[in-house]
N, C-alpha and C. Protein backbone atom coordinates (compact mmCIF):
# COMPACT_ATOMS: atom_id res chain seq x y z
N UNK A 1 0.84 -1.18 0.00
CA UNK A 1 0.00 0.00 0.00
C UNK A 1 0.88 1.24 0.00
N UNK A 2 0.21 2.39 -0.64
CA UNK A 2 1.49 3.34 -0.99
C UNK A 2 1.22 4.30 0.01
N UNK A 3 2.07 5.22 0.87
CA UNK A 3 1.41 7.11 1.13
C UNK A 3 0.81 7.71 0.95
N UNK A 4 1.22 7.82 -0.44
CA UNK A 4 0.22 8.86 -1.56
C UNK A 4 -1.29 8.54 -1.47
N UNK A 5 -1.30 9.23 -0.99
CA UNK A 5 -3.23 9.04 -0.93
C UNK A 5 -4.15 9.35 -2.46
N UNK A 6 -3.13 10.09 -3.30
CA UNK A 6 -3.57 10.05 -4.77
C UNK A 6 -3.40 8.82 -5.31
N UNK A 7 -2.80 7.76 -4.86
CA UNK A 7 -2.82 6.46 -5.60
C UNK A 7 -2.89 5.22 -4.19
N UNK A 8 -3.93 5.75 -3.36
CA UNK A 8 -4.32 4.43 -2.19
C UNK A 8 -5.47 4.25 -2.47
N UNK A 9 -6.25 3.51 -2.86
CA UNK A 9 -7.90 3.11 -3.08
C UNK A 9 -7.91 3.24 -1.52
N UNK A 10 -9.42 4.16 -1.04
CA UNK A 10 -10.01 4.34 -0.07
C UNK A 10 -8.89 5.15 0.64
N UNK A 11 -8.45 6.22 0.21
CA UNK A 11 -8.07 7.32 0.69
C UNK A 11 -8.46 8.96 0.42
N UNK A 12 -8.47 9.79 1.71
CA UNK A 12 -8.90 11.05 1.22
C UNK A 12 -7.79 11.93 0.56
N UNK A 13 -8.00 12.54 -0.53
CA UNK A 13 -7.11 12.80 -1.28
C UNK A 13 -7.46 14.50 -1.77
N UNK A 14 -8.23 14.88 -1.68
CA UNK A 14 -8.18 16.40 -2.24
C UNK A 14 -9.38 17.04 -1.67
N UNK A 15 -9.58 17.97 -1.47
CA UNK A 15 -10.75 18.76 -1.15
C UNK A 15 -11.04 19.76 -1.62
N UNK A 16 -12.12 20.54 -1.70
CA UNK A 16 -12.68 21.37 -3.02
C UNK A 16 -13.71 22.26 -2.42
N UNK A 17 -13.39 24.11 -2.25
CA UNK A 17 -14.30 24.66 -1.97
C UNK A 17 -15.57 25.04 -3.08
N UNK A 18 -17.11 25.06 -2.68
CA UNK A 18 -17.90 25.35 -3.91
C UNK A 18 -18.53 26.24 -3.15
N UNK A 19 -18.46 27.44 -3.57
CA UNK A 19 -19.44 28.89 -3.41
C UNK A 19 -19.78 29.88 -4.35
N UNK A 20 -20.46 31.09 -3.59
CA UNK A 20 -20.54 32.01 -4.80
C UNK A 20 -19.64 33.02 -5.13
N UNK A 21 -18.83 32.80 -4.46
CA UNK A 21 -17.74 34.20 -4.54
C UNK A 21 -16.54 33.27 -4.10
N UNK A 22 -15.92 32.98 -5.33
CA UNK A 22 -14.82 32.23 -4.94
C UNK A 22 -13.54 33.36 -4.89
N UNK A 23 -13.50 34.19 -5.61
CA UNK A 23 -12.90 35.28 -4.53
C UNK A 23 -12.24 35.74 -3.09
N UNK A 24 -13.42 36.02 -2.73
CA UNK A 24 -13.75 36.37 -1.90
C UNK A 24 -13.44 34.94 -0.43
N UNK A 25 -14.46 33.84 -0.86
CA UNK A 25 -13.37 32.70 0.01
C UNK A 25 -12.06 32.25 -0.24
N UNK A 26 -11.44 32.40 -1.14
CA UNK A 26 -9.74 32.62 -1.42
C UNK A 26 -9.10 33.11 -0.51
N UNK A 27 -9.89 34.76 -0.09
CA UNK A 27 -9.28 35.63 0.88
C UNK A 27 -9.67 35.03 1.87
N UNK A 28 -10.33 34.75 1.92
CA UNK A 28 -10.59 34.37 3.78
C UNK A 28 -9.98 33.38 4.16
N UNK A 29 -9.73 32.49 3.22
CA UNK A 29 -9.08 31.06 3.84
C UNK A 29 -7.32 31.52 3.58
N UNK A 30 -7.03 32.36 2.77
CA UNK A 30 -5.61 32.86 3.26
C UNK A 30 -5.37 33.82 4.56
N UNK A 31 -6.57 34.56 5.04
CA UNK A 31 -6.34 35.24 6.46
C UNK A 31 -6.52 34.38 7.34
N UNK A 32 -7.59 33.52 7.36
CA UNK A 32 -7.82 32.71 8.26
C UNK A 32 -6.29 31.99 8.61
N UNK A 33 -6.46 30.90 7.54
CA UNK A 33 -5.66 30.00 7.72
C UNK A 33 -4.45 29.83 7.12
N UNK A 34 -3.96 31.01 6.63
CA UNK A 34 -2.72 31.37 6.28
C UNK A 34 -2.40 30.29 5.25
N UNK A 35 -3.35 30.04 4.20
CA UNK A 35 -3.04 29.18 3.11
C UNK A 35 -1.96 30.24 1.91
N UNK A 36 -1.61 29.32 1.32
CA UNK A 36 -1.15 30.00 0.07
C UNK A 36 -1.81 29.57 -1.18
N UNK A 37 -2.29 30.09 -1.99
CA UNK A 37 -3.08 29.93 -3.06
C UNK A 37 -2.59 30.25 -4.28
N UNK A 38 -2.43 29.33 -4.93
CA UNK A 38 -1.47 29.38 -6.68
C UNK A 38 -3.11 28.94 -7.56
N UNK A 39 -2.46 29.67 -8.84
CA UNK A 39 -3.15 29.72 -9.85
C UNK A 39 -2.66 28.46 -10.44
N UNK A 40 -3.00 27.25 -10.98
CA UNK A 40 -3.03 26.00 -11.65
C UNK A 40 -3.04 25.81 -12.66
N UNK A 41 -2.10 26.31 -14.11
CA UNK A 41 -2.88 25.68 -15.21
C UNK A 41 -3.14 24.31 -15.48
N UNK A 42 -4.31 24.33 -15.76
CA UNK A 42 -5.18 23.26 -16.50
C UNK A 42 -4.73 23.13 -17.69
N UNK A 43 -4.91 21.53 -18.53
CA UNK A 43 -4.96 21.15 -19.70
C UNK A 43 -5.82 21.73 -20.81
N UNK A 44 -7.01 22.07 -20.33
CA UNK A 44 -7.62 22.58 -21.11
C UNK A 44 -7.30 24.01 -21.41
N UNK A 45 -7.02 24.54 -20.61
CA UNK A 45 -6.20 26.35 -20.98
C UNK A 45 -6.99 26.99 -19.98
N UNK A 46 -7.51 26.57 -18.96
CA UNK A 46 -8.04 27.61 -17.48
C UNK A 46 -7.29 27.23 -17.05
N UNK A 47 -7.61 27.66 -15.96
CA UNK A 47 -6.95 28.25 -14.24
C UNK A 47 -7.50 27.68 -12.94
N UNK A 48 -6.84 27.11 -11.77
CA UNK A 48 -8.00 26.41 -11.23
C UNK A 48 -6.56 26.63 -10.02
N UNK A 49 -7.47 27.65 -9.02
CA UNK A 49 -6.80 28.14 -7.38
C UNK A 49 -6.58 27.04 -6.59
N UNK A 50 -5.25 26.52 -6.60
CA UNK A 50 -5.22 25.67 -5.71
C UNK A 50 -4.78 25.95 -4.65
N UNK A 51 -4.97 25.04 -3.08
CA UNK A 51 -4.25 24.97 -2.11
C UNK A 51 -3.07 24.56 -1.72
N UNK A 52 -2.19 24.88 -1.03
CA UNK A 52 -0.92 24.44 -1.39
C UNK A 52 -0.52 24.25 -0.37
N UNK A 53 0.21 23.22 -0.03
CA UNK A 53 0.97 22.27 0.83
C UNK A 53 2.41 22.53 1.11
N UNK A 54 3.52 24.00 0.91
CA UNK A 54 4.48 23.60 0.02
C UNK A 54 4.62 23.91 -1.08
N UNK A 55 5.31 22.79 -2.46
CA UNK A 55 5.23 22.99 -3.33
C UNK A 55 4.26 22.05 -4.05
N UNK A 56 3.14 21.31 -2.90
CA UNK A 56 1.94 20.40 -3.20
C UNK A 56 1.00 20.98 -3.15
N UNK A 57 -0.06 20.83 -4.35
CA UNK A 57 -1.54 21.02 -4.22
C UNK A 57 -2.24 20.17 -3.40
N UNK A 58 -2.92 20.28 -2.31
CA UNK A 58 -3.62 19.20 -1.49
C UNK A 58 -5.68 19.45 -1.46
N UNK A 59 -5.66 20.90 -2.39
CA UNK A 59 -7.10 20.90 -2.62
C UNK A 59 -7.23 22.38 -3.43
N UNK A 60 -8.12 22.72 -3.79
CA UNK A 60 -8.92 23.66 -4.46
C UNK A 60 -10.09 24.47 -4.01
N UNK A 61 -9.67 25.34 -4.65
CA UNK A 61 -11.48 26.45 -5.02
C UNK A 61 -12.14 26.35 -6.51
N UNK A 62 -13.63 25.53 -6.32
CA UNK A 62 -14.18 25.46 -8.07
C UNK A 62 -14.48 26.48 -8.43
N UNK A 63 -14.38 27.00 -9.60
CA UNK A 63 -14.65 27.87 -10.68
C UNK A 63 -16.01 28.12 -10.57
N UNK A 64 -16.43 26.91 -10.83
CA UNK A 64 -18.28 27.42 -10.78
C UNK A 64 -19.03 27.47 -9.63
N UNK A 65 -19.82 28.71 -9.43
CA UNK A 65 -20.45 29.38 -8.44
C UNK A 65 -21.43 27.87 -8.12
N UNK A 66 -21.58 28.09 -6.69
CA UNK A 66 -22.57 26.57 -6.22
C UNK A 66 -23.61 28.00 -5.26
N UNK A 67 -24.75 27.52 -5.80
CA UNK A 67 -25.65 28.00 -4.87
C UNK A 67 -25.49 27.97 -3.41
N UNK A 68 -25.67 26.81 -3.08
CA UNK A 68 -24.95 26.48 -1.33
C UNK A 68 -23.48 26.63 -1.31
N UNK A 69 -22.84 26.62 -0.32
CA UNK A 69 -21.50 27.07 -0.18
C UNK A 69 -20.92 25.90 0.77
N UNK A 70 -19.96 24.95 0.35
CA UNK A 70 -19.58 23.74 1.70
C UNK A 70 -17.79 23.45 1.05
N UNK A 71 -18.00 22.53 1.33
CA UNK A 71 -16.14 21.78 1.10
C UNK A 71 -16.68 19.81 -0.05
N UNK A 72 -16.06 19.72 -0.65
CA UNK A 72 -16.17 18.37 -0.19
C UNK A 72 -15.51 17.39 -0.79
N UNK A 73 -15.58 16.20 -0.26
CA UNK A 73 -13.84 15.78 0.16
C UNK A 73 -13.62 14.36 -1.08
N UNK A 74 -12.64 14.70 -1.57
CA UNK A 74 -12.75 13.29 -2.31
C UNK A 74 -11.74 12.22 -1.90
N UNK A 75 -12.32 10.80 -2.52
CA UNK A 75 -11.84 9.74 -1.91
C UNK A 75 -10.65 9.23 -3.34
N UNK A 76 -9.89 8.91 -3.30
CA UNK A 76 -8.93 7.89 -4.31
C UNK A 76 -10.08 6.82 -4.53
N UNK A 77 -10.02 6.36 -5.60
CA UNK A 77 -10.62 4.59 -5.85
C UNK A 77 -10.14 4.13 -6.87
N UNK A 78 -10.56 2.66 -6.50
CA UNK A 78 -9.53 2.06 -7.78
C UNK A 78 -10.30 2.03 -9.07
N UNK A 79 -11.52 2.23 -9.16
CA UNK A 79 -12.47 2.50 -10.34
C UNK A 79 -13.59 3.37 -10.21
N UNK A 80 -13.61 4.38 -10.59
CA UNK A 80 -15.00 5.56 -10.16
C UNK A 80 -15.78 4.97 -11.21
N UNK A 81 -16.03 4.51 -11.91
CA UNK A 81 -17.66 3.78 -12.70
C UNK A 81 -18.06 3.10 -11.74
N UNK A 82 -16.91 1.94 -11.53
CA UNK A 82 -17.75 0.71 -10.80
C UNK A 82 -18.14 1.30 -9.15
N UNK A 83 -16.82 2.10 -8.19
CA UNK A 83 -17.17 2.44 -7.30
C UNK A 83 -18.84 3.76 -7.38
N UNK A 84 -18.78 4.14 -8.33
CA UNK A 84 -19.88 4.81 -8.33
C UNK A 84 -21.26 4.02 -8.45
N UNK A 85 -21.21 3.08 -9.27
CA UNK A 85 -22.15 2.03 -9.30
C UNK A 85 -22.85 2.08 -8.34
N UNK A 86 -22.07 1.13 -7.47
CA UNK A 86 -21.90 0.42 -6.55
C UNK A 86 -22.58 1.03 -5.04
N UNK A 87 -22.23 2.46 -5.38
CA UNK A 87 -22.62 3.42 -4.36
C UNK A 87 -23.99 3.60 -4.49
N UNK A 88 -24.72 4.01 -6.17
CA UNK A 88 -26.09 4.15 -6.30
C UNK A 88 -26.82 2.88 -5.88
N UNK A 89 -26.24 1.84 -6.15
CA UNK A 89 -27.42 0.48 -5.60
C UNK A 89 -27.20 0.29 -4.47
N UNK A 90 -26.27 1.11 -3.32
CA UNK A 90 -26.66 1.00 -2.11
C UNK A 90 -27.29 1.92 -1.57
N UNK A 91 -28.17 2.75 -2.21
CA UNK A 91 -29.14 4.26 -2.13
C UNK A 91 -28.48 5.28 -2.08
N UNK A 92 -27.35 5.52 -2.57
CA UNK A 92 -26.73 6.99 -2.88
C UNK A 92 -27.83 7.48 -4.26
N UNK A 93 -27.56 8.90 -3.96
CA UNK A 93 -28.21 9.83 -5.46
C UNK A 93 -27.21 10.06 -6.08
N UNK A 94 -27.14 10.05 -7.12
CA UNK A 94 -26.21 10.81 -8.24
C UNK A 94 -26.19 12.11 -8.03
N UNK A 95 -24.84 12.86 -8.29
CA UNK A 95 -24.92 14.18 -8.50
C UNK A 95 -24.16 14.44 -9.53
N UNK A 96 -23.34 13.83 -9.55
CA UNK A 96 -22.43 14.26 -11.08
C UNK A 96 -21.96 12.85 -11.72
N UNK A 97 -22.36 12.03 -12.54
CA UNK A 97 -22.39 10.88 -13.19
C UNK A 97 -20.96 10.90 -13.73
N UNK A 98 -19.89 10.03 -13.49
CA UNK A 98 -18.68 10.25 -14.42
C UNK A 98 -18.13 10.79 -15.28
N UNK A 99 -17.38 11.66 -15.43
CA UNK A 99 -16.75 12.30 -16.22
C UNK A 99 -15.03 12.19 -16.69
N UNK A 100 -14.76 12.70 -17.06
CA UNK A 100 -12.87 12.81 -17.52
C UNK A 100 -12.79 14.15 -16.84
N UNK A 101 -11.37 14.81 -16.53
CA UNK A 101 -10.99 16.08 -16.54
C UNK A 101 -9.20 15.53 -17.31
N UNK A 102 -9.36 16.29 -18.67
CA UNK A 102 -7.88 15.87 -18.70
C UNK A 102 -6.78 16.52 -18.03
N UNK A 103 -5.75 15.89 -17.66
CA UNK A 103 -4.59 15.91 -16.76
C UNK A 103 -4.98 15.77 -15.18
N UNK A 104 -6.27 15.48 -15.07
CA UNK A 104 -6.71 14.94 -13.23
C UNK A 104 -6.86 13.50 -13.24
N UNK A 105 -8.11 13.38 -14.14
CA UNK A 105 -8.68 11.86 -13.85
C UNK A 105 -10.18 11.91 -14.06
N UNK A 106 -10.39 10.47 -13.80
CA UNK A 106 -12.02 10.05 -13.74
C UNK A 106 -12.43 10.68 -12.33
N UNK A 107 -14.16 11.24 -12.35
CA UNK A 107 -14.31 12.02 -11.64
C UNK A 107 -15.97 11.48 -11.12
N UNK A 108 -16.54 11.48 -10.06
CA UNK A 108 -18.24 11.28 -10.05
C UNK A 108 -18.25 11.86 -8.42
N UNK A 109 -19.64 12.16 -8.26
CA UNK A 109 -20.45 12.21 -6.79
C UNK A 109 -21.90 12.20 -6.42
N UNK A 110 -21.65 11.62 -5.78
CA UNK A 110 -22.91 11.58 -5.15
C UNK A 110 -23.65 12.05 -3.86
N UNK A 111 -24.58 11.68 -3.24
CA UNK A 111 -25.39 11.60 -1.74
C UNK A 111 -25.71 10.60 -1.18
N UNK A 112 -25.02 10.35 0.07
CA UNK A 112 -25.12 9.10 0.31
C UNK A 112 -26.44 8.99 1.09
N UNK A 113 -27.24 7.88 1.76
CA UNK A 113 -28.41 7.73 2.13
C UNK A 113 -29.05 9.09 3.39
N UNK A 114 -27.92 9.53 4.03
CA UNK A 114 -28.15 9.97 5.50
C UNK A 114 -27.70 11.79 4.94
N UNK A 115 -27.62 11.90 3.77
CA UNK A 115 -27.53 13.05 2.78
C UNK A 115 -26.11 13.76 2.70
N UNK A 116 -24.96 12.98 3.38
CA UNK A 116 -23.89 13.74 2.77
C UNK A 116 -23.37 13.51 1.26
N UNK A 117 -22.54 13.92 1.03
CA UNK A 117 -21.88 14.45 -0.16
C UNK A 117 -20.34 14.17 -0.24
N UNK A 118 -20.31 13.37 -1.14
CA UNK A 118 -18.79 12.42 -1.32
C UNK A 118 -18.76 12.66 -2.63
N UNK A 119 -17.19 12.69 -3.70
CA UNK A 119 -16.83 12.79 -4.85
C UNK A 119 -15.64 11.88 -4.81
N UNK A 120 -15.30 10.78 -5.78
CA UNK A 120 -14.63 9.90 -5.93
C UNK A 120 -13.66 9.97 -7.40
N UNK A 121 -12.36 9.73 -7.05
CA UNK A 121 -11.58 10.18 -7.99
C UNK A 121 -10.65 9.12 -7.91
N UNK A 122 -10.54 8.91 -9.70
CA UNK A 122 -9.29 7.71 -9.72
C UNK A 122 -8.08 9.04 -10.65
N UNK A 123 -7.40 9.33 -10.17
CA UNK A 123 -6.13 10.40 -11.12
C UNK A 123 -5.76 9.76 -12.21
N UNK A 124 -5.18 10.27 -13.22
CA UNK A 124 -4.85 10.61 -14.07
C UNK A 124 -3.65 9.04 -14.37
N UNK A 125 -2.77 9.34 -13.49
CA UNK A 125 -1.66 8.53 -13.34
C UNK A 125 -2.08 7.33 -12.62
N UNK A 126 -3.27 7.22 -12.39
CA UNK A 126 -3.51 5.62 -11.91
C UNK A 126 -4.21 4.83 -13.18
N UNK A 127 -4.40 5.78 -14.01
CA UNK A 127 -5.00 4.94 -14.96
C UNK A 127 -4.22 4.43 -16.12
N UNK A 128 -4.52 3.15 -16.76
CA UNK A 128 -3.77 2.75 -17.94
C UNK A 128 -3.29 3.27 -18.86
């Protein structure tokens, strides 16, 4: 089993603020908590504020405004189709059905029965 929690199935591995003023929580979580916040290029040609560890990204602020405003946390897995599956036939809701992000990885989330909110990610470099 490895450290890296980007390549341990059933590890927490990144976390992700969603609000309406991502701005604005940028600043606060650098006064608060004395983060440092780098601009990321993306594969696709955006920009995506990460948190920084160092010279490690260990989480983010999303781009797109979320009506509600929370954190939420993703897990490593060794397959986000099947682990996503797997999750809906045990009464999770879908919230975001699988996707790609190129240069991250396979991506999905859901709600689990008791209504939290989990996102499951296999990276980039774990895949074939």
């Amino acid at each position: 089993m490895s450290d890296n929690p980007m390549a341990t199935h059933g590890a927490p591995s990144w976390i992700e603020h969603r609000g309406q003023d991502g701005p604005a929580a940028r600043a606060f979580y650098e006064k608060v908590l004395g983060w440092t916040i780098a601009e990321l290029p993306m594969k696709d040609g955006g920009t995506y504020h990460g948190i920084m560890l160092g010279e490690t990204p260990v989480g983010g602020f999303s781009s797109a405004p979320a009506e509600q405003g929370g954190w939420i946390s993703y897990i490593t897995v060794d397959d986000v189709d099947a682990r996503f599956a797997a999750a809906l036939e045990a009464g999770a809701t879908a919230l975001q059905a699988p996707f790609s992000v190129p240069g991250v990885g396979r991506i999905a989330s859901f709600r689990d029965p008791a209504g939290a909110t989990l996102a499951l990610i296999t990276y980039e470099s774990q895949q074939g």
